[in-house]
N, C-alpha and C. Protein backbone atom coordinates (compact mmCIF):
# COMPACT_ATOMS: atom_id res chain seq x y z
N UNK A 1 -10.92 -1.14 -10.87
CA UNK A 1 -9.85 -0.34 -11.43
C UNK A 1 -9.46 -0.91 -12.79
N UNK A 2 -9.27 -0.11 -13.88
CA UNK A 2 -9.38 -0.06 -15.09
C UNK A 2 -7.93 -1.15 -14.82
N UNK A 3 -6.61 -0.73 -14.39
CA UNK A 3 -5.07 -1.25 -14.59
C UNK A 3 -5.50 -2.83 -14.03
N UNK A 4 -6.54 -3.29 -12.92
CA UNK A 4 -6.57 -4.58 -12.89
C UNK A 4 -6.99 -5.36 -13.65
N UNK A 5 -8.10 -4.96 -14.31
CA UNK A 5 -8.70 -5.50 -15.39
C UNK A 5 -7.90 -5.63 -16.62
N UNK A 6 -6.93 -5.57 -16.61
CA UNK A 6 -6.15 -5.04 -17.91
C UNK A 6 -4.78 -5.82 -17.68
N UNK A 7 -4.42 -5.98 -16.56
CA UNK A 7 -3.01 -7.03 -15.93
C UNK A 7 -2.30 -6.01 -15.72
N UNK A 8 -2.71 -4.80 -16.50
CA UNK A 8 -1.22 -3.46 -16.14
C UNK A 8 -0.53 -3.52 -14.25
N UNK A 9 0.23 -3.61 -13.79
CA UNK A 9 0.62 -3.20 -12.41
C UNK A 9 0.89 -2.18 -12.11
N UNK A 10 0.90 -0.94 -12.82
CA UNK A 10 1.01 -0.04 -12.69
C UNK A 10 -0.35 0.84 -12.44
N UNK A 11 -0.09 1.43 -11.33
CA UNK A 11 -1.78 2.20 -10.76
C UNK A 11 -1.37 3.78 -10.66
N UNK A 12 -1.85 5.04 -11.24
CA UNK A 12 -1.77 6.25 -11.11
C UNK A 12 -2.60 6.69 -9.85
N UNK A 13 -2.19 7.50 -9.07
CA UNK A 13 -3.09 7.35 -8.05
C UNK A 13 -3.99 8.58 -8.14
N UNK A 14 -4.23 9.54 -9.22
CA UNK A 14 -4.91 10.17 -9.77
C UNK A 14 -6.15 9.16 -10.23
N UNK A 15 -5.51 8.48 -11.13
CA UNK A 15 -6.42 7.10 -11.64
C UNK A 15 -7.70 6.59 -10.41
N UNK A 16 -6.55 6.10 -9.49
CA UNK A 16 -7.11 5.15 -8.49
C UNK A 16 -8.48 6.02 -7.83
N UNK A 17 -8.08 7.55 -7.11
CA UNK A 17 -8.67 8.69 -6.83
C UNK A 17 -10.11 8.60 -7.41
N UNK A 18 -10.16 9.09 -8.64
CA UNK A 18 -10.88 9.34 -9.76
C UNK A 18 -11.99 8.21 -9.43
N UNK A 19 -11.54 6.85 -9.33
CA UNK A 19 -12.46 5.79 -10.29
C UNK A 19 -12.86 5.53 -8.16
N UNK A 20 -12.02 6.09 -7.36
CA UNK A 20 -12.73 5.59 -5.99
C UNK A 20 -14.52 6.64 -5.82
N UNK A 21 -13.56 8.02 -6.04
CA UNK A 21 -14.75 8.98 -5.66
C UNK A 21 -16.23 8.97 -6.77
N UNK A 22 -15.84 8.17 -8.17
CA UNK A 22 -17.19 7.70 -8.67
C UNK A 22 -17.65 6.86 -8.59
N UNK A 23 -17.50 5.80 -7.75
CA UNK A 23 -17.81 4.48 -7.58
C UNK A 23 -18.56 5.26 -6.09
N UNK A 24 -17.29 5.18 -5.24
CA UNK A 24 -18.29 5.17 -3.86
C UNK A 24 -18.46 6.27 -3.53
N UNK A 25 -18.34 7.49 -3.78
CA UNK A 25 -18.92 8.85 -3.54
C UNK A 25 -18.72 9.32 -2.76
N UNK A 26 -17.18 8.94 -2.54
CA UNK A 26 -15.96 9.45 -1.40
C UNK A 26 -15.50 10.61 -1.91
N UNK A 27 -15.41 11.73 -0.51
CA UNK A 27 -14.79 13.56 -1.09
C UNK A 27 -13.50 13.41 -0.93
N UNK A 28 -12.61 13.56 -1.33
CA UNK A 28 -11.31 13.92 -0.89
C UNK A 28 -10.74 15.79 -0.86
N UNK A 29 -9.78 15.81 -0.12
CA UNK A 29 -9.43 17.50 -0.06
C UNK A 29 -7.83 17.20 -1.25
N UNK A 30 -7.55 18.10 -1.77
CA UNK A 30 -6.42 18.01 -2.37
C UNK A 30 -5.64 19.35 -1.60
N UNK A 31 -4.23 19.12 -0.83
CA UNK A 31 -3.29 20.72 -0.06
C UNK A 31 -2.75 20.66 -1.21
N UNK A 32 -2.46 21.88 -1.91
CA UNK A 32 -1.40 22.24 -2.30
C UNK A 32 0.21 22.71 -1.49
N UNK A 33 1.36 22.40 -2.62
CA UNK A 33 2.12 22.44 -1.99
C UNK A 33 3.51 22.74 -2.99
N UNK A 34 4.37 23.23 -2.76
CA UNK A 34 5.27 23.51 -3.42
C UNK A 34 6.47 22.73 -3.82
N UNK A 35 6.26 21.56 -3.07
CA UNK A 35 7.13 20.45 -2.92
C UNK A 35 6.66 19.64 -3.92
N UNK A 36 8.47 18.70 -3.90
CA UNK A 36 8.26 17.54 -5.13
C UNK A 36 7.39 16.64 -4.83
N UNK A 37 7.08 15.74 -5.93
CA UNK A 37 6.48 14.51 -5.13
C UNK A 37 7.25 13.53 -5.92
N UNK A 38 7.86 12.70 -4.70
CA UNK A 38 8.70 11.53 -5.35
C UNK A 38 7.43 9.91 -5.15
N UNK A 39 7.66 9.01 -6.48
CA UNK A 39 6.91 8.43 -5.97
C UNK A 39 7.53 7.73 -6.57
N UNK A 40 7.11 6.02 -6.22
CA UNK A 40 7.94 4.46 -6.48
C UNK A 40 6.71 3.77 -7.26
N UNK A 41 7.25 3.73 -8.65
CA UNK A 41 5.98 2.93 -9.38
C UNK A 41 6.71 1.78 -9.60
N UNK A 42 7.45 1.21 -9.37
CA UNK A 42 8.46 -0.08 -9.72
C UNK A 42 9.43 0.08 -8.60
N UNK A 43 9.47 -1.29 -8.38
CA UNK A 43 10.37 -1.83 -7.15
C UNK A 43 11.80 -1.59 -7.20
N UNK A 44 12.37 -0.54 -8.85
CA UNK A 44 13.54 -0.48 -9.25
C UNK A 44 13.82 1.20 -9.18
N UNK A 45 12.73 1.81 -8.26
CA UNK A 45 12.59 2.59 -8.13
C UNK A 45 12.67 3.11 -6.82
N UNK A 46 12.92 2.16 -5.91
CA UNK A 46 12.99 2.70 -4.42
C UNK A 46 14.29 3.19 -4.14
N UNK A 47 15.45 2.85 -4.80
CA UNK A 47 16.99 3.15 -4.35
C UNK A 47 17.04 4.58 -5.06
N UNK A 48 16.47 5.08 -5.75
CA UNK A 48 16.13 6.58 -6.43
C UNK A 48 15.55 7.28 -5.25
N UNK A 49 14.03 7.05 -4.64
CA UNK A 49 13.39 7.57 -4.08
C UNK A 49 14.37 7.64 -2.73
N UNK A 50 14.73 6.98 -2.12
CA UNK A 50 15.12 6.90 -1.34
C UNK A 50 16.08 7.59 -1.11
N UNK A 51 16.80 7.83 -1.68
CA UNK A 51 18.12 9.01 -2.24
C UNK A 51 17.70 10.30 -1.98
N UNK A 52 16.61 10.41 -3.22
CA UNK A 52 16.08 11.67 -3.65
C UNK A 52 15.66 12.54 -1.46
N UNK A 53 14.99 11.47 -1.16
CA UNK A 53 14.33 11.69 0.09
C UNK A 53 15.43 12.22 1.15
N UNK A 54 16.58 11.12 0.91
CA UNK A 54 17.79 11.93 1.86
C UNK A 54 18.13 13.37 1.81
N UNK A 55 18.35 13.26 0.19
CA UNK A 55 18.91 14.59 -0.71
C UNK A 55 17.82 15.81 0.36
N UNK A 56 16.52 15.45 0.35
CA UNK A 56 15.84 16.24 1.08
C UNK A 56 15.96 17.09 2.37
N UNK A 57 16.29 15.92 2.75
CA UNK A 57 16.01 15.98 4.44
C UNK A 57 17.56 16.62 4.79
N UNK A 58 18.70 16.07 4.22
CA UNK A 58 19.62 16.94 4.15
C UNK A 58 19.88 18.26 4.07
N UNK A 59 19.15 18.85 3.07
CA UNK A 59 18.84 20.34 2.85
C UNK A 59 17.74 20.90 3.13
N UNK A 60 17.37 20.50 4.42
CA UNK A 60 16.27 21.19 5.29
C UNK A 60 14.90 21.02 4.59
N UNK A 61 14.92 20.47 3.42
CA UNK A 61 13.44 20.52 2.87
C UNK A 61 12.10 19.62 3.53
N UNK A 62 12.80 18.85 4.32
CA UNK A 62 11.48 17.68 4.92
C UNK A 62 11.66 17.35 6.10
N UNK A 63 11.09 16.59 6.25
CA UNK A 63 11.22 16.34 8.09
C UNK A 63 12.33 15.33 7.96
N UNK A 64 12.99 14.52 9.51
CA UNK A 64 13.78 13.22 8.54
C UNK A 64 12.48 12.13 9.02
N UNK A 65 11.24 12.77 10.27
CA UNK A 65 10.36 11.75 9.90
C UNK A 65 8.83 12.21 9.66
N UNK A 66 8.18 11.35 8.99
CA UNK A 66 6.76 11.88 8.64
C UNK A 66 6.05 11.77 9.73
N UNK A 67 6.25 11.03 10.77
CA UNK A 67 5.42 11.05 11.72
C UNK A 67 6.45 10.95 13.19
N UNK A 68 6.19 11.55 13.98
CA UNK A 68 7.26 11.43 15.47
C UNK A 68 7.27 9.72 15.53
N UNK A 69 8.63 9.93 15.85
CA UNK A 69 9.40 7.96 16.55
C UNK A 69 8.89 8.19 17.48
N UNK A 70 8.29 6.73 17.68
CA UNK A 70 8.12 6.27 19.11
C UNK A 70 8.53 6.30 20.06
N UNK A 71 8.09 6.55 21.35
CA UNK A 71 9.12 6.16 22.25
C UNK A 71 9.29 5.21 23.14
């Protein structure tokens, strides 16, 4: 990956995508979807996301979990 070689810490995951499926000649499917995508590129960024995610789930837009709790 181009950002390690470089010291950047910051990874696009378009980027990451890209440089996986020409290296190892992995398919991926892309869903479309009408929804935001919140994402955390800095650790100063999770009390945003995290918000944003409530803000969500509050107004019916998301699940409150991505995958069923255990039981």
């Amino acid at each position: 990956m181009e950002n390690y070689r470089t010291g950047d810490p910051e990874v696009l995951l378009s980027t990451f995508v890209a440089e996986a499926m020409a290296r190892d000649g992995i398919v991926v499917d892309a869903l479309l979807t009408d929804s935001r995508c919140i994402g955390v590129t800095h650790a100063e960024d999770l009390p945003l996301a995290q918000f944003l995610v409530r803000e969500e789930i509050k107004a019916g837009l998301g699940p409150e979990y991505a995958l069923p709790p255990r039981s």
